[in-house]
Every structure is written in C-alpha cells, then in structure tokens.
Protein backbone atom coordinates (compact mmCIF):
# COMPACT_ATOMS: atom_id res chain seq x y z
CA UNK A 1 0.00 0.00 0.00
CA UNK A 2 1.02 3.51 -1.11
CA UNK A 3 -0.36 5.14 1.59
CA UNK A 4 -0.34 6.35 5.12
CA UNK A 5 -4.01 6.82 7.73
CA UNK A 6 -2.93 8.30 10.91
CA UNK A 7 -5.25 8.77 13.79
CA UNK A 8 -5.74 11.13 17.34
CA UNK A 9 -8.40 11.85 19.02
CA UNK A 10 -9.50 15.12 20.10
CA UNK A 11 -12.04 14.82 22.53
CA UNK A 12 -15.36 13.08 20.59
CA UNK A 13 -13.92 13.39 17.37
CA UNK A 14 -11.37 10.83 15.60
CA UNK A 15 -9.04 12.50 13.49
CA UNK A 16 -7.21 10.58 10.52
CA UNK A 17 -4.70 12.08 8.17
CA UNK A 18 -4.58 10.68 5.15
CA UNK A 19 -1.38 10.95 2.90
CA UNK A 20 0.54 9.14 0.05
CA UNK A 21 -1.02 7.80 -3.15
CA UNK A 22 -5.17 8.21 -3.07
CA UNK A 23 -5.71 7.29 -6.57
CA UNK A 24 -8.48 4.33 -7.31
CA UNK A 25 -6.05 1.53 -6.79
CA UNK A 26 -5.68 2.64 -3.19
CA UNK A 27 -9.29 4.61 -2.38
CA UNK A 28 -10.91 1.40 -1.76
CA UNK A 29 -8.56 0.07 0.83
CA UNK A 30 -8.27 3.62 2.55
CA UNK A 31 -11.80 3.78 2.48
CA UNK A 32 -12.22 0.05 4.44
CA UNK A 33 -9.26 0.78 6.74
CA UNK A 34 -11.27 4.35 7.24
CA UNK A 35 -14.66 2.49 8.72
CA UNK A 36 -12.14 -0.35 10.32
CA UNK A 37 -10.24 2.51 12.56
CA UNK A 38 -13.62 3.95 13.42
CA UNK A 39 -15.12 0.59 14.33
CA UNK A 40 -12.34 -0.05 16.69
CA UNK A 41 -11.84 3.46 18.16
CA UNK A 42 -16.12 3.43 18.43
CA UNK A 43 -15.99 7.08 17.40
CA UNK A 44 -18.67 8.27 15.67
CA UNK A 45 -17.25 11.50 14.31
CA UNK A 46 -14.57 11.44 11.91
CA UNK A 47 -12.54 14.53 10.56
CA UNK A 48 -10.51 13.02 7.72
CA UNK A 49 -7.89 15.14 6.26
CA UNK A 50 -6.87 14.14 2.55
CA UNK A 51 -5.10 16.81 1.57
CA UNK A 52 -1.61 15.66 1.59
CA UNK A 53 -3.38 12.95 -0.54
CA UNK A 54 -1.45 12.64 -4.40
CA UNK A 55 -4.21 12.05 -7.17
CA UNK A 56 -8.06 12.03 -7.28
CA UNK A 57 -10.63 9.62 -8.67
CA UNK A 58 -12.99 10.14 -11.78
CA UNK A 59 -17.12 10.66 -10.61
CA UNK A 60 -17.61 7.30 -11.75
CA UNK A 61 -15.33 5.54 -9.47
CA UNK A 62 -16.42 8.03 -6.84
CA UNK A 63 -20.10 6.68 -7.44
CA UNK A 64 -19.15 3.25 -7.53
CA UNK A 65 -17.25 3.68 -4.29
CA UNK A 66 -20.07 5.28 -2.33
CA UNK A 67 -22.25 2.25 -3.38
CA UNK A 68 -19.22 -0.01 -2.28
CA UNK A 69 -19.45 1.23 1.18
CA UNK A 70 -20.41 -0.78 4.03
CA UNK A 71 -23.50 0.52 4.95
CA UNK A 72 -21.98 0.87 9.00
CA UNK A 73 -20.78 4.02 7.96
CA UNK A 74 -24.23 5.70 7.90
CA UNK A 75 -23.85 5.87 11.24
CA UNK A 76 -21.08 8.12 11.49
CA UNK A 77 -20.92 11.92 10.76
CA UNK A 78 -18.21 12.57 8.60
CA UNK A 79 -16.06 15.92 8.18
CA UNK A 80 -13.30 15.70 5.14
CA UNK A 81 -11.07 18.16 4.53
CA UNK A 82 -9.41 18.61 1.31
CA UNK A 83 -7.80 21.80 -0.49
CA UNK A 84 -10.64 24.22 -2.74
CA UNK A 85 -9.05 23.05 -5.90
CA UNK A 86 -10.66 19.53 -5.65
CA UNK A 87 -13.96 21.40 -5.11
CA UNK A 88 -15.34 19.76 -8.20
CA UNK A 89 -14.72 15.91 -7.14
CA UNK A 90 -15.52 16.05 -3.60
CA UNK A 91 -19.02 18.38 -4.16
CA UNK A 92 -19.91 15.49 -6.31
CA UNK A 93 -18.97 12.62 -3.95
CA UNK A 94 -20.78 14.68 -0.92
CA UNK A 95 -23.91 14.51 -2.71
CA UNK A 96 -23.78 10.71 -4.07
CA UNK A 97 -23.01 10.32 -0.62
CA UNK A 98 -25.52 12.47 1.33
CA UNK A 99 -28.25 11.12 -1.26
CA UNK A 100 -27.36 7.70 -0.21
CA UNK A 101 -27.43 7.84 3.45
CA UNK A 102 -24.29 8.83 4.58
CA UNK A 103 -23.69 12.01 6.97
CA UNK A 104 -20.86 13.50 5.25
CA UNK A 105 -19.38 17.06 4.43
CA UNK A 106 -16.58 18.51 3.07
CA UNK A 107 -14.65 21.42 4.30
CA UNK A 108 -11.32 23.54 3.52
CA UNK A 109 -11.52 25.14 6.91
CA UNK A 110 -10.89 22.37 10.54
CA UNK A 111 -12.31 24.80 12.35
CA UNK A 112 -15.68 25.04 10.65
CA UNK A 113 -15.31 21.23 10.19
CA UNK A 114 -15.33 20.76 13.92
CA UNK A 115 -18.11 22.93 14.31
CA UNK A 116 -20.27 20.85 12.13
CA UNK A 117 -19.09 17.75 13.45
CA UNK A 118 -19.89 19.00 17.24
CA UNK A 119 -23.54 20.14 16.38
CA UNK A 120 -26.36 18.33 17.67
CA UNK A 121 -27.95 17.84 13.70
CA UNK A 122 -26.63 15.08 11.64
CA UNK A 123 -29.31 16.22 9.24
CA UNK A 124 -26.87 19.29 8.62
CA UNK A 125 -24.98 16.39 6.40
CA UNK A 126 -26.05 17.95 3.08
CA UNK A 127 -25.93 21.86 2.28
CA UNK A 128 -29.96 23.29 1.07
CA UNK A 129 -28.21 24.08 -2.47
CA UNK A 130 -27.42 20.34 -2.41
CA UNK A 131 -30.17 18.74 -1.76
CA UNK A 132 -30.77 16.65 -5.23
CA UNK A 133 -31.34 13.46 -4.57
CA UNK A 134 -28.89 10.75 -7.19
C-alpha cells in the first residue's frame, strides 16, 4: 500500500490524516481501513484530512465507491477536509453520498469542520443548495 491513515483523538472526534497515493487503486482500501479505525476506536465522528493525498478519482469511481461502502458508515458523521481546488470531485462525492445515506461534508476550513461535526444535527450532512437526490 502507497499510503499512510494516521489517527488522534480530540475529545469526541477521531481524526485521521490521510497521505501518500489516493488514486483508485488505493481509495478502496483507505476507504475500508477508514470504517475499520472507526469501528475499533467506536468514534462516531470522523474529521478526515486528505489533503496531503497525491491524485483524485474520476465521478464514476467516486459513485461506484459510495455504493461499495459498508453501509456501517451511515452511522457516522463525517467531516473531510481537502484543499478548494478539488472542489469539483468532492461536491460530487458529498452529494452521491448524502443522497445515499451517509452524513458526510466537506470542508477547507478544521475549524468550521469541527463545528459541524460538534452540532447536535446530523441532518446538517447535506448543504440546502445540495439537496438533489442521485
């Protein structure tokens, strides 16, 4: 594996920084080791930080991976941070995602991240301009 999860808590929240190769021969395994950590640690708010990830996936691999994912993850309210040039891919993989179940958001600010994650509303998950359901 070409890549690297590392993990902290602070306070409630799990924290997992992501680095190294995150193209689609890897996103799958991150993705499992992702819900794996979080199973063990019994957290059930995540802030994942991919942006010393190399690479991004196409939107149909990002739709087949949301589909792929087990559906345990539902349960956990998900803040991912990545840098405002991969705005494109990650808006599209918070609403497959959102659509599908998940309580997920994507941020370029922790701070606002941790804000989200510490509200009492996991039906903050998707933003009201992103409400289409897929």
């Amino acid at each position: 594996m070409d890549f690297n999860v590392s993990t902290s808590l602070d306070g409630d929240i799990l924290v997992l920084v992501l680095s190294g190769d995150g193209s689609e021969r890897n996103l799958k395994a991150i993705s499992e080791q992702i819900v794996e950590v979080a199973a063990k640690s019994r957290a059930k708010k995540l802030l994942i930080d991919v942006r010393e990830l190399q690479g991004r996936v196409g939107m149909a691999y990002i739709y087949s991976l949301v589909g792929e994912t087990p559906l345990e993850a539902q349960a956990l309210k998900s803040a991912i941070i990545d840098l405002k040039e991969n705005e494109s891919s990650y808006s599209f993989y918070e609403l497959v995602a959102v659509s599908r179940g998940f309580h997920i958001r994507f941020f370029n600010d922790i701070p606002e991240a941790k804000l989200w994650l510490l509200s009492k509303s996991s039906d903050e998950a998707s933003r009201p301009e992103k409400a289409n359901h897929i």
